[in-house]
Each structure stands twice: as C-alpha cells, then as structure tokens.
N, C-alpha and C. Protein backbone atom coordinates (compact mmCIF):
# COMPACT_ATOMS: atom_id res chain seq x y z
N UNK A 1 127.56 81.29 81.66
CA UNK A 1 126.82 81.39 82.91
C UNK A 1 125.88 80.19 82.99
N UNK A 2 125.63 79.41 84.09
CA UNK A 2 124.90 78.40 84.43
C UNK A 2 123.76 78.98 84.19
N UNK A 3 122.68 77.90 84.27
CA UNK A 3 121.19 78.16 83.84
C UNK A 3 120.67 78.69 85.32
N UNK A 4 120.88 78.32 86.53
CA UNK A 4 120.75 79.03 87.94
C UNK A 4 121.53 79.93 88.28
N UNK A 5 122.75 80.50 87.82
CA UNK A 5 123.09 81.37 88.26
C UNK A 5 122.82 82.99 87.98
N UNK A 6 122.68 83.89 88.68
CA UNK A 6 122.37 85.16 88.71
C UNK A 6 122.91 86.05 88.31
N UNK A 7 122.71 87.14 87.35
CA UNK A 7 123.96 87.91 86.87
C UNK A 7 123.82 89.04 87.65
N UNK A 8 124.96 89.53 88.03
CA UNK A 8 125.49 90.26 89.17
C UNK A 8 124.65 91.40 88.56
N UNK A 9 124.15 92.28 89.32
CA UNK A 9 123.99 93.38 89.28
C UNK A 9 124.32 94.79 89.50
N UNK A 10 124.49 95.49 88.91
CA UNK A 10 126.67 96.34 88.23
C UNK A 10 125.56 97.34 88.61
N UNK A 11 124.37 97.81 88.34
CA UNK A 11 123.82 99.11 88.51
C UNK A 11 124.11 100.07 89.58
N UNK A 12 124.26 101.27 88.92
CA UNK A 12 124.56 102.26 90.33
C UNK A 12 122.88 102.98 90.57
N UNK A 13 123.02 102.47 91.69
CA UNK A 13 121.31 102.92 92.29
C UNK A 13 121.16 103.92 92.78
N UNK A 14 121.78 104.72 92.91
CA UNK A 14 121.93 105.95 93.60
C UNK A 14 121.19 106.94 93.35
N UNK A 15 120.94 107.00 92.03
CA UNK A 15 119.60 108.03 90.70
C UNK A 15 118.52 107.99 91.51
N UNK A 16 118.37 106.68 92.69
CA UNK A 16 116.72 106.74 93.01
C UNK A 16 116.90 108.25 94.39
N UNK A 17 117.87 108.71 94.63
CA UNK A 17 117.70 109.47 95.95
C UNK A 17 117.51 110.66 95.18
N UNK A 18 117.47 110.95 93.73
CA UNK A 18 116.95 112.32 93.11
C UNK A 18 115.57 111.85 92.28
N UNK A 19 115.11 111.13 92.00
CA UNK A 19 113.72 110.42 91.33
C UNK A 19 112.82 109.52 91.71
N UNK A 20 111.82 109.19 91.79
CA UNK A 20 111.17 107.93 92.31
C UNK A 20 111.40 106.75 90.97
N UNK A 21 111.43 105.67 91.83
CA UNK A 21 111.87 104.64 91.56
C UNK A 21 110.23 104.10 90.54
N UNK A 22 110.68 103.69 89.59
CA UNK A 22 109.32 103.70 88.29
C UNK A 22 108.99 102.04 88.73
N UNK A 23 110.32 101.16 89.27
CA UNK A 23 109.70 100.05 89.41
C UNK A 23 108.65 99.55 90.80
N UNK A 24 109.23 100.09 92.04
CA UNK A 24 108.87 99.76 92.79
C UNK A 24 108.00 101.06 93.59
N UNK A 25 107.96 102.36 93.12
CA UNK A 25 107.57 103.83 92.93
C UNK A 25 107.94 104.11 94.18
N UNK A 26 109.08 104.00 95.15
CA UNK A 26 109.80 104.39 96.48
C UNK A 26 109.78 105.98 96.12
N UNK A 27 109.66 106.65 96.46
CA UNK A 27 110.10 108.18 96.57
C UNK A 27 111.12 108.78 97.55
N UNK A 28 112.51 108.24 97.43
CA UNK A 28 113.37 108.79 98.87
C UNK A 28 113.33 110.21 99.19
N UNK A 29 113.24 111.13 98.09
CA UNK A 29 113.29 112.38 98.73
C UNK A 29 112.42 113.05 99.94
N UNK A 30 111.26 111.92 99.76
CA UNK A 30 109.76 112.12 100.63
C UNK A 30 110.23 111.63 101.27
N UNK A 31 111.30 110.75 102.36
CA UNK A 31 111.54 110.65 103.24
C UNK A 31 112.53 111.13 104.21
N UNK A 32 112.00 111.47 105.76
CA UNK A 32 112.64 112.62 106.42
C UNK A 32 113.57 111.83 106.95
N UNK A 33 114.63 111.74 108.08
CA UNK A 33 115.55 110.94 108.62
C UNK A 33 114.46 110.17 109.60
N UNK A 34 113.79 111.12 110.34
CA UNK A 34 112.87 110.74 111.84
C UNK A 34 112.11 109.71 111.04
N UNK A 35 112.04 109.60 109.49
CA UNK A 35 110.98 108.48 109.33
C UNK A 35 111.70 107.08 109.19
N UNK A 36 113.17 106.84 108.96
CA UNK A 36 113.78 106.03 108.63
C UNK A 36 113.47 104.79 109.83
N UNK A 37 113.47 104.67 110.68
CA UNK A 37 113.29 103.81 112.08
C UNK A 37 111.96 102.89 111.73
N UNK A 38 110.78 103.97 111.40
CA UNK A 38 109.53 103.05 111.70
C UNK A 38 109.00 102.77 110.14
N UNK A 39 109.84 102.91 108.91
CA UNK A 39 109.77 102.77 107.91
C UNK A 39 110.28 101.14 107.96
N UNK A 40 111.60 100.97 108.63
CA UNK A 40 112.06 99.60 108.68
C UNK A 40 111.44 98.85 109.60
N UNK A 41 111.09 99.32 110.16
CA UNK A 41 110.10 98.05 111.46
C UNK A 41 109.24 97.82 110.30
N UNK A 42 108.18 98.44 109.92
CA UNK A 42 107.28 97.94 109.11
C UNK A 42 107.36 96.94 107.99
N UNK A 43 108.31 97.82 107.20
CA UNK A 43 109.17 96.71 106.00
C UNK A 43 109.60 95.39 106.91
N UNK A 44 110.30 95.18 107.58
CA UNK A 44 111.27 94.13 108.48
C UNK A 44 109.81 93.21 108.79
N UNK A 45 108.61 93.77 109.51
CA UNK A 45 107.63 92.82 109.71
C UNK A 45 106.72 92.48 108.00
N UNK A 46 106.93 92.90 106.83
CA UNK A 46 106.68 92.65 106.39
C UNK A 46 107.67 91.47 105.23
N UNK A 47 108.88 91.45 105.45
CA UNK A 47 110.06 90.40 105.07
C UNK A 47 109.51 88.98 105.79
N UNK A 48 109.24 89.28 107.29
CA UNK A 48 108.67 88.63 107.69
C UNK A 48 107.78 87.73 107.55
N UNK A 49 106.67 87.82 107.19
CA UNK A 49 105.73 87.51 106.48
C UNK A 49 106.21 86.60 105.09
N UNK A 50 106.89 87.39 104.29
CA UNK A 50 107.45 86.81 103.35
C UNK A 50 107.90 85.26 103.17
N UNK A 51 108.68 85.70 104.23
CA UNK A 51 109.64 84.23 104.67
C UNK A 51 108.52 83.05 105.22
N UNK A 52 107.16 83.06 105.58
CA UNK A 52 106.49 82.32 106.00
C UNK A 52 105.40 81.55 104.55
N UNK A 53 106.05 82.14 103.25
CA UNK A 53 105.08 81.71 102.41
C UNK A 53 105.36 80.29 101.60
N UNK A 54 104.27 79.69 100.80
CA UNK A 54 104.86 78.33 100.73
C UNK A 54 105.55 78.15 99.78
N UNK A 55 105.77 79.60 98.99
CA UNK A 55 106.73 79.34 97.24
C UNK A 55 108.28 80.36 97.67
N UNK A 56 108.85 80.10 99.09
CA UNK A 56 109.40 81.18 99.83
C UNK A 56 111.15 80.66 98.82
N UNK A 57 111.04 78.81 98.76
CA UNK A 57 112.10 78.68 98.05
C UNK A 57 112.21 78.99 96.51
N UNK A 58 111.39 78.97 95.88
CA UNK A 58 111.05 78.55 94.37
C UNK A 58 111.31 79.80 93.48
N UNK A 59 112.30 79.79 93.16
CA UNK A 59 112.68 80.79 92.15
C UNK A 59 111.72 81.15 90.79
N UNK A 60 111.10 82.28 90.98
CA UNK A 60 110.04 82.45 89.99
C UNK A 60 110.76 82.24 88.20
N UNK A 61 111.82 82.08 88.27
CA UNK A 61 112.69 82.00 86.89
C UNK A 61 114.04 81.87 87.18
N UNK A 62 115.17 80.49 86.20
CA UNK A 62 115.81 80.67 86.74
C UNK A 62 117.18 81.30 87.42
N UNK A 63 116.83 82.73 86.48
CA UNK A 63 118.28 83.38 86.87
C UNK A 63 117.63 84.49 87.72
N UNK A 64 116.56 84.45 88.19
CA UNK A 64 116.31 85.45 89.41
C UNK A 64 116.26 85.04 91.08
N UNK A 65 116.08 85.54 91.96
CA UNK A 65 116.49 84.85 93.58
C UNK A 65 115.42 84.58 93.64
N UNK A 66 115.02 83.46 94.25
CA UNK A 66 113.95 83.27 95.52
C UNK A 66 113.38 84.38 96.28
N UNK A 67 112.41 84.00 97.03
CA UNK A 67 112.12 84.95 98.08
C UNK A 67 112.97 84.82 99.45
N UNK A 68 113.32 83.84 99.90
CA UNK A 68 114.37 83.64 100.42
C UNK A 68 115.65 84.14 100.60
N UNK A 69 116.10 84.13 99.33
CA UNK A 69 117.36 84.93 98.51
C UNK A 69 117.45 86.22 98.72
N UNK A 70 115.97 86.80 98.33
CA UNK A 70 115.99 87.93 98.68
C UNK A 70 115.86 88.51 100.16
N UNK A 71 115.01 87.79 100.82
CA UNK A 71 115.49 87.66 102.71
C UNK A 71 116.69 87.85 103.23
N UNK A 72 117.64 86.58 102.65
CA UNK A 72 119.05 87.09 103.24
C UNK A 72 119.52 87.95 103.09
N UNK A 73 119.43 88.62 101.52
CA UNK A 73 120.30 90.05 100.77
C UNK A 73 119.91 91.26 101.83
N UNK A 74 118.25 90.74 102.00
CA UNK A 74 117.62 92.29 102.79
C UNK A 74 118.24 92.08 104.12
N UNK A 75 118.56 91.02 104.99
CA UNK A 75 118.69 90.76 106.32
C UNK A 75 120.30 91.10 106.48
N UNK A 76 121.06 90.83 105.26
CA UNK A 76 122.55 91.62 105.36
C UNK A 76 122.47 92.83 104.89
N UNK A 77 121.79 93.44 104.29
CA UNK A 77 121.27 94.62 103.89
C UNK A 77 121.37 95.96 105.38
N UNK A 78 120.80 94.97 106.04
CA UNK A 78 120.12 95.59 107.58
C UNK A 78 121.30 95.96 108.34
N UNK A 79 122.70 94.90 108.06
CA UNK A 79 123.76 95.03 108.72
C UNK A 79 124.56 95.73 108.26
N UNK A 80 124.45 95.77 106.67
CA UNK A 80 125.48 96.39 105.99
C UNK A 80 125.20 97.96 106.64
N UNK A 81 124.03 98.39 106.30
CA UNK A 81 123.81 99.84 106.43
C UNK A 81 123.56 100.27 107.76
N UNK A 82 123.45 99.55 108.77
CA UNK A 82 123.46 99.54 109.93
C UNK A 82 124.91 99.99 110.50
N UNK A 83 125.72 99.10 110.34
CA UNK A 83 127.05 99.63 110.32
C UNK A 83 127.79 100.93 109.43
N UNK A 84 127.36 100.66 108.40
CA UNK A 84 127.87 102.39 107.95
C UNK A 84 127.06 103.39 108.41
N UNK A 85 126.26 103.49 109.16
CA UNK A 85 125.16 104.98 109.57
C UNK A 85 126.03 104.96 111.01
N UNK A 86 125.94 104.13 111.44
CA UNK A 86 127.38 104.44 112.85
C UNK A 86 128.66 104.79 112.49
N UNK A 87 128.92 104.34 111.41
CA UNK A 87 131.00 104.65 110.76
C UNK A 87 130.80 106.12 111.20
N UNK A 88 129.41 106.41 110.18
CA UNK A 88 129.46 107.97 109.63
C UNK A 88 129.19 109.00 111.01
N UNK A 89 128.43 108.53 111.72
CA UNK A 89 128.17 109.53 112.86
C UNK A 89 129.45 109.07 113.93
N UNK A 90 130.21 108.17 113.76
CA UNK A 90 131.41 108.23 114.87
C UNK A 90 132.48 108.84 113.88
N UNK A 91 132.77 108.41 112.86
CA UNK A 91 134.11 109.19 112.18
C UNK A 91 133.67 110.25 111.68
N UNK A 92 134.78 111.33 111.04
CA UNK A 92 134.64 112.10 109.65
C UNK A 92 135.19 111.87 108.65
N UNK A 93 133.75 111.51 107.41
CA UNK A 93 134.15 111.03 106.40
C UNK A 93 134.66 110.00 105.90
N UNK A 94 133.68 108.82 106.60
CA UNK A 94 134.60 107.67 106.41
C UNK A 94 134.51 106.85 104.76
N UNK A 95 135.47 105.96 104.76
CA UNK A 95 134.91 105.41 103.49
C UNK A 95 134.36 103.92 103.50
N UNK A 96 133.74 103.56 103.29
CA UNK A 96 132.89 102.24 103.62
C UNK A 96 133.99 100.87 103.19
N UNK A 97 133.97 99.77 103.73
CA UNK A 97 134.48 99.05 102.59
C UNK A 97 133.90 98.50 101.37
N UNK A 98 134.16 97.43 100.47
CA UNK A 98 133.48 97.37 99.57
C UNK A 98 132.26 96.13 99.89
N UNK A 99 131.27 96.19 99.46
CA UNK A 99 130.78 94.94 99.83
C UNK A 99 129.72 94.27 98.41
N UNK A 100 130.64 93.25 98.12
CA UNK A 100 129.41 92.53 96.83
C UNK A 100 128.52 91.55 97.69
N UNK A 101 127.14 91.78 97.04
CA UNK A 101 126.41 91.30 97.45
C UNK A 101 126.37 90.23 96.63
N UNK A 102 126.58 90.53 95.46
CA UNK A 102 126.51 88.67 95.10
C UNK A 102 127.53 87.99 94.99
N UNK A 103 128.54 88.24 95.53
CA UNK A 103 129.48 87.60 96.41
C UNK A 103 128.90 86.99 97.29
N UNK A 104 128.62 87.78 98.55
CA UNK A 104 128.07 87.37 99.73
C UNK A 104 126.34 86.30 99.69
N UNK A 105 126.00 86.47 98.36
CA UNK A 105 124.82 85.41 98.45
C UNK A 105 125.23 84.20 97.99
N UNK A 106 126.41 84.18 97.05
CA UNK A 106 127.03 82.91 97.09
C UNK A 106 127.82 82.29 97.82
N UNK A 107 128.48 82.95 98.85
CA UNK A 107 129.32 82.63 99.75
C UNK A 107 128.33 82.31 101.04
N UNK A 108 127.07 82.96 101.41
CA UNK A 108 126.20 82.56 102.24
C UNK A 108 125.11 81.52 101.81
N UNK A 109 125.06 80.81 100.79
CA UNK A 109 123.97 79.86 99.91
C UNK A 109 122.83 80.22 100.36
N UNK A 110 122.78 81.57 100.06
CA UNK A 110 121.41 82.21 100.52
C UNK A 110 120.27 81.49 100.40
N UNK A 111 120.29 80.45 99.13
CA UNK A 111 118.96 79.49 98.95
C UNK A 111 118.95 78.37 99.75
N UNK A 112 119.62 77.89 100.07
CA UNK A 112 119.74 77.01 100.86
C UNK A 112 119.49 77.37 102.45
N UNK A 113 119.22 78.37 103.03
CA UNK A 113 118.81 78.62 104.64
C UNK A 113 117.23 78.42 104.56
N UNK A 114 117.54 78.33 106.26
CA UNK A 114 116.25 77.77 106.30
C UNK A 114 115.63 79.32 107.00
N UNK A 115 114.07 79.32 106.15
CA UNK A 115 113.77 80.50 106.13
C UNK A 115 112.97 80.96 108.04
N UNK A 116 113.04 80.07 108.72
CA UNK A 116 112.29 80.40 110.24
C UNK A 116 113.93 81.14 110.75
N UNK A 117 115.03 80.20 110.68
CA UNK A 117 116.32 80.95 110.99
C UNK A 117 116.19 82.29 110.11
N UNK A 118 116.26 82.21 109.17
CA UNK A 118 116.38 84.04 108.27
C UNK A 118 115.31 84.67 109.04
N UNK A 119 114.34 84.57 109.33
CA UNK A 119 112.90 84.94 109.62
C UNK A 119 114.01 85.95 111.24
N UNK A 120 114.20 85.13 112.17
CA UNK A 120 114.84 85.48 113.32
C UNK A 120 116.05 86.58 112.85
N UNK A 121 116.84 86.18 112.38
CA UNK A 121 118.05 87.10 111.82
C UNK A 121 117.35 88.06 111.28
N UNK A 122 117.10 88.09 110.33
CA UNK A 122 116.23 89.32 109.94
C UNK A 122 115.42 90.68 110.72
N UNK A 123 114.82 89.67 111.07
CA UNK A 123 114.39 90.69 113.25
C UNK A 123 115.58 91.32 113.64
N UNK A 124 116.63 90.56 113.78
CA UNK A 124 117.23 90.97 114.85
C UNK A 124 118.44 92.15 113.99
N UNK A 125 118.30 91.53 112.92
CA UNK A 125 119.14 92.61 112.11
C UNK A 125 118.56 94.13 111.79
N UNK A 126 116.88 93.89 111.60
CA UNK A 126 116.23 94.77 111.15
C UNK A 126 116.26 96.23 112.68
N UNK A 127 116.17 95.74 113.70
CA UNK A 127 115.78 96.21 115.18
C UNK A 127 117.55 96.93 115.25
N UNK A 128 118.83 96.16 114.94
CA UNK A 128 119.73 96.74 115.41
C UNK A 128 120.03 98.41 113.80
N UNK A 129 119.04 97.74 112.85
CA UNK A 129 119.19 98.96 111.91
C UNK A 129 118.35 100.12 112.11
N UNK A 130 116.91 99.77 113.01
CA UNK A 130 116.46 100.86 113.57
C UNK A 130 117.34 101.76 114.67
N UNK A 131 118.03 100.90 115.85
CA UNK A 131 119.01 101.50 116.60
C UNK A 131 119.69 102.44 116.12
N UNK A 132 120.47 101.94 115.13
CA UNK A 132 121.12 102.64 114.27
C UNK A 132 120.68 104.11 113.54
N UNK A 133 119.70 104.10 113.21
CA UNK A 133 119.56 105.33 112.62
C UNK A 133 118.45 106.25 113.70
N UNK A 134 117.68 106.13 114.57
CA UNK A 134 117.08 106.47 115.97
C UNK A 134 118.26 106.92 116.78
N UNK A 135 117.53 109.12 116.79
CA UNK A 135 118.07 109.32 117.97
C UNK A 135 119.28 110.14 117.07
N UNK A 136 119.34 110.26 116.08
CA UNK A 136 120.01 111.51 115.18
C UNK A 136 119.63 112.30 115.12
N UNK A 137 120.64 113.48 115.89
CA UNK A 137 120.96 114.43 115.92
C UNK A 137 120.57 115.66 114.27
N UNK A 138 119.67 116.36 114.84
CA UNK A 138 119.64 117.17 113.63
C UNK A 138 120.99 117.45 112.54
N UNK A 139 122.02 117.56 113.36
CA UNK A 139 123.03 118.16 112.48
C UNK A 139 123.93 117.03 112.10
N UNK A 140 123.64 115.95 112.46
CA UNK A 140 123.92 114.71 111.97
C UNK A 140 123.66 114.42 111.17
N UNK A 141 122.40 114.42 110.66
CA UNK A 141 122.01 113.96 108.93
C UNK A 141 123.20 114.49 108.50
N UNK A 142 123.86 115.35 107.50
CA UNK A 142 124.29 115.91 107.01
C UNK A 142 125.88 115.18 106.97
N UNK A 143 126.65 114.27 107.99
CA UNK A 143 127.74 114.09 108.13
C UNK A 143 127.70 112.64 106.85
N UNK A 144 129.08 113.27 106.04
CA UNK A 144 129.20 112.70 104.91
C UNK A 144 129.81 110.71 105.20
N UNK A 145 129.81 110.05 104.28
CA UNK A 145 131.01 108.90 103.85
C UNK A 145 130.57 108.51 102.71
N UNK A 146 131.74 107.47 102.27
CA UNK A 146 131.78 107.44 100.67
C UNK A 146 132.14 106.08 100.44
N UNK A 147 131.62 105.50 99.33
CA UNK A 147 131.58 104.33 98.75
C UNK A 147 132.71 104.28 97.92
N UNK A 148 133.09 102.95 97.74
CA UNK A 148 134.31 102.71 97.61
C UNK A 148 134.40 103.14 95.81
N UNK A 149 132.94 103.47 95.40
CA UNK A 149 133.52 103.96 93.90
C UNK A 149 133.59 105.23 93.84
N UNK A 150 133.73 105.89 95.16
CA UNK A 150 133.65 107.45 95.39
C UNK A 150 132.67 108.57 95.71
N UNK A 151 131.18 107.78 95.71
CA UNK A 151 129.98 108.47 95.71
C UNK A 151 130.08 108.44 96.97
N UNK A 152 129.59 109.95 97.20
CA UNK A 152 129.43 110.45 98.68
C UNK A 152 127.64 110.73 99.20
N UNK A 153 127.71 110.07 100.29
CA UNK A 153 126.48 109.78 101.05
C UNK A 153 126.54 111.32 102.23
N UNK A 154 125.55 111.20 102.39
CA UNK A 154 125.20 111.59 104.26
C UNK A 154 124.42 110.72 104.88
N UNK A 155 124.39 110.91 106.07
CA UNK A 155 123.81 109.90 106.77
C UNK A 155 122.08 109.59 106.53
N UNK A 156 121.33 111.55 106.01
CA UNK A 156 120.00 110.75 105.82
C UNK A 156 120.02 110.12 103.93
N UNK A 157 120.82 110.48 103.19
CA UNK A 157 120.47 109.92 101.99
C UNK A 157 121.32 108.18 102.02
N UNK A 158 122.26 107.67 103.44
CA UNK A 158 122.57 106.74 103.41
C UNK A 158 121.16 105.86 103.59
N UNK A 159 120.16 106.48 104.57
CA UNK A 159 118.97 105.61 105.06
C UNK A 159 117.96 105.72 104.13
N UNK A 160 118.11 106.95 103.38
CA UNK A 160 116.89 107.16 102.28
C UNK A 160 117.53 105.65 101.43
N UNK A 161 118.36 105.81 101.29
CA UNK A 161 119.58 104.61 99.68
C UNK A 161 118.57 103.21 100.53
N UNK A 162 118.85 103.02 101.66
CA UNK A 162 118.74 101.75 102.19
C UNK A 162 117.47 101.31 102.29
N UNK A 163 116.56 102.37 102.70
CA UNK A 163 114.98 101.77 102.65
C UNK A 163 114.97 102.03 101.42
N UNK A 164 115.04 102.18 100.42
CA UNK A 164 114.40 102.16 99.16
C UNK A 164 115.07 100.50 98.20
N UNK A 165 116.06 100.23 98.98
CA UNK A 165 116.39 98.92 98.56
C UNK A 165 115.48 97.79 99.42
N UNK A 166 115.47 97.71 100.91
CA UNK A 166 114.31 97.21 101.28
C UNK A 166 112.91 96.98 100.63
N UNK A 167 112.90 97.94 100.33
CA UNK A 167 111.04 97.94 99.59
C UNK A 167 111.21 97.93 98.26
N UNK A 168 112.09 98.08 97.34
CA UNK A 168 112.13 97.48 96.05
C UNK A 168 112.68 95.91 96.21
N UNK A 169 113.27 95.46 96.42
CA UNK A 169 112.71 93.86 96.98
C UNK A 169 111.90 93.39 97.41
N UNK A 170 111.37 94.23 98.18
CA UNK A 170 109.64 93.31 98.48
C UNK A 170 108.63 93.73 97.48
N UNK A 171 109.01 94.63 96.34
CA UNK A 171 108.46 94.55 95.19
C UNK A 171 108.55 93.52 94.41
N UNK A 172 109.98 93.49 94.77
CA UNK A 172 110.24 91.91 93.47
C UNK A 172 110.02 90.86 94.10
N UNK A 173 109.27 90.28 95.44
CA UNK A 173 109.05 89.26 95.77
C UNK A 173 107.61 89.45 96.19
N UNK A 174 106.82 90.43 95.12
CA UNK A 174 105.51 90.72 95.87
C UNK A 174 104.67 91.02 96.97
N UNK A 175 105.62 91.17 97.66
CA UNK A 175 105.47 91.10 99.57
C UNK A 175 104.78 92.64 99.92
C-alpha cells in the first residue's frame, strides 16, 4: 500500500443502531424518524462550515482523508441514502446495490475538488436527503430493504444508519 493511500474500511457499522457509538457518542436509538430531516440540515450546515476551513485539504496523517475527503464521502453519502429511503418506500423489499465508497473516493479524486463546488453539492445533496426522508408515513418507518451482504434495514433504522455516519465524520474532522 502507498504511503497516501487509505485502507478500505471492511467494518460492518450496523452495531451502532443497537449501542452508542464510543467514538463519536451518536446514540441512533434516541432518534425518532420525524427527527431525521432537521438532524441533517443541521449536520449539512455544519459540513459546511467545514469545507470553508484553511487545513480543509491537508490530511492530518497520511493514510487518513482530508476534510475535504471527508465532504465528498458525506455529500455522496446524502445521495446514496437518499435514494435508498425512496427504493424502500416505493418498492417491497428492495435490495440496494452495492456501493464502495472507497471505490467511489478514488474514482471521484475526492482530494482533489475544489471545496466551494463540494460546499454547493453538498447543500444540494443534503436538502434532496431531507426530501427524502420528510413526510413519512407512520407505517412507513417499518418498510424493510437489504444490503447487498444481506442485512436488513427499515426505513427509520436506514436514516438512524445514515445520520450517525454524518456526525461520526464530523467527529473525525472535528467539525
């Protein structure tokens, strides 16, 4: 492995929707569906922020991301789960496709964007992930889909999974 490159991260994160998270202390179970919307506006204006700082490129070490890095992951983050919280409330039972993210940060040179463009994307990604989960139906939480290694979601532990990845990144970029 190169001295910059990142080692993929294989962890199944899923443990945090029954425990709070010891690193970044997220508690998903404490969150209701109705809170998922204005949980991400807040986070999203606080990525924000992020992206405006002056060490936004500078990798604090070098096999960890930027703050930047971590911008894009969260700003496809926004889309990824944005789109599966609609699969799940239009189909039954869908199964997601697969998606590597560190695939997609090398294939997007996540370090290399310029962070006023991420800054915008990010907005606009963050606003269509509030859409997304705003405006569910009580008996909607509950409608299942499943990840391509077989773990089965519902729609509120898909949004609980997703803000708790949001805000454990802005743990790891101090934000």
């Amino acid at each position: 492995m190169a001295d910059d490159q990142i080692e993929p991260d294989t962890k199944d994160w899923t443990w945090v929707l029954d425990a709070p998270c010891p690193e970044c202390g997220f508690q998903a179970e404490a969150v209701s569906g109705d809170e998922i919307p204005a949980l991400v506006e807040g986070y999203a204006e606080r990525w924000e922020h992020v992206l405006t700082r002056a060490d936004v490129v500078a990798r604090p070490a070098p096999q960890m991301w930027s703050p930047l890095e971590y911008a894009c992951h969260v700003r496809d983050v926004f889309t990824v789960f944005a789109r599966r919280a609609r699969l799940m409330l239009a189909e039954d039972g869908p199964d997601f496709e697969n998606w590597d993210q560190d695939e997609a940060a090398i294939a997007g040179r996540y370090g290399e964007q310029d962070p006023a463009v991420v800054a915008r994307e990010l907005r606009a990604a963050s606003q269509d992930a509030v859409a997304a989960f705003t405006g569910v139906a009580d008996a909607e939480w509950d409608r299942p889909g499943y990840r391509s290694n077989g773990s089965q979601f519902t729609v509120l532990s898909l949004g609980r999974y997703f803000v708790h990845d949001v805000v454990h990144h802005l743990h790891d970029v101090r934000g």
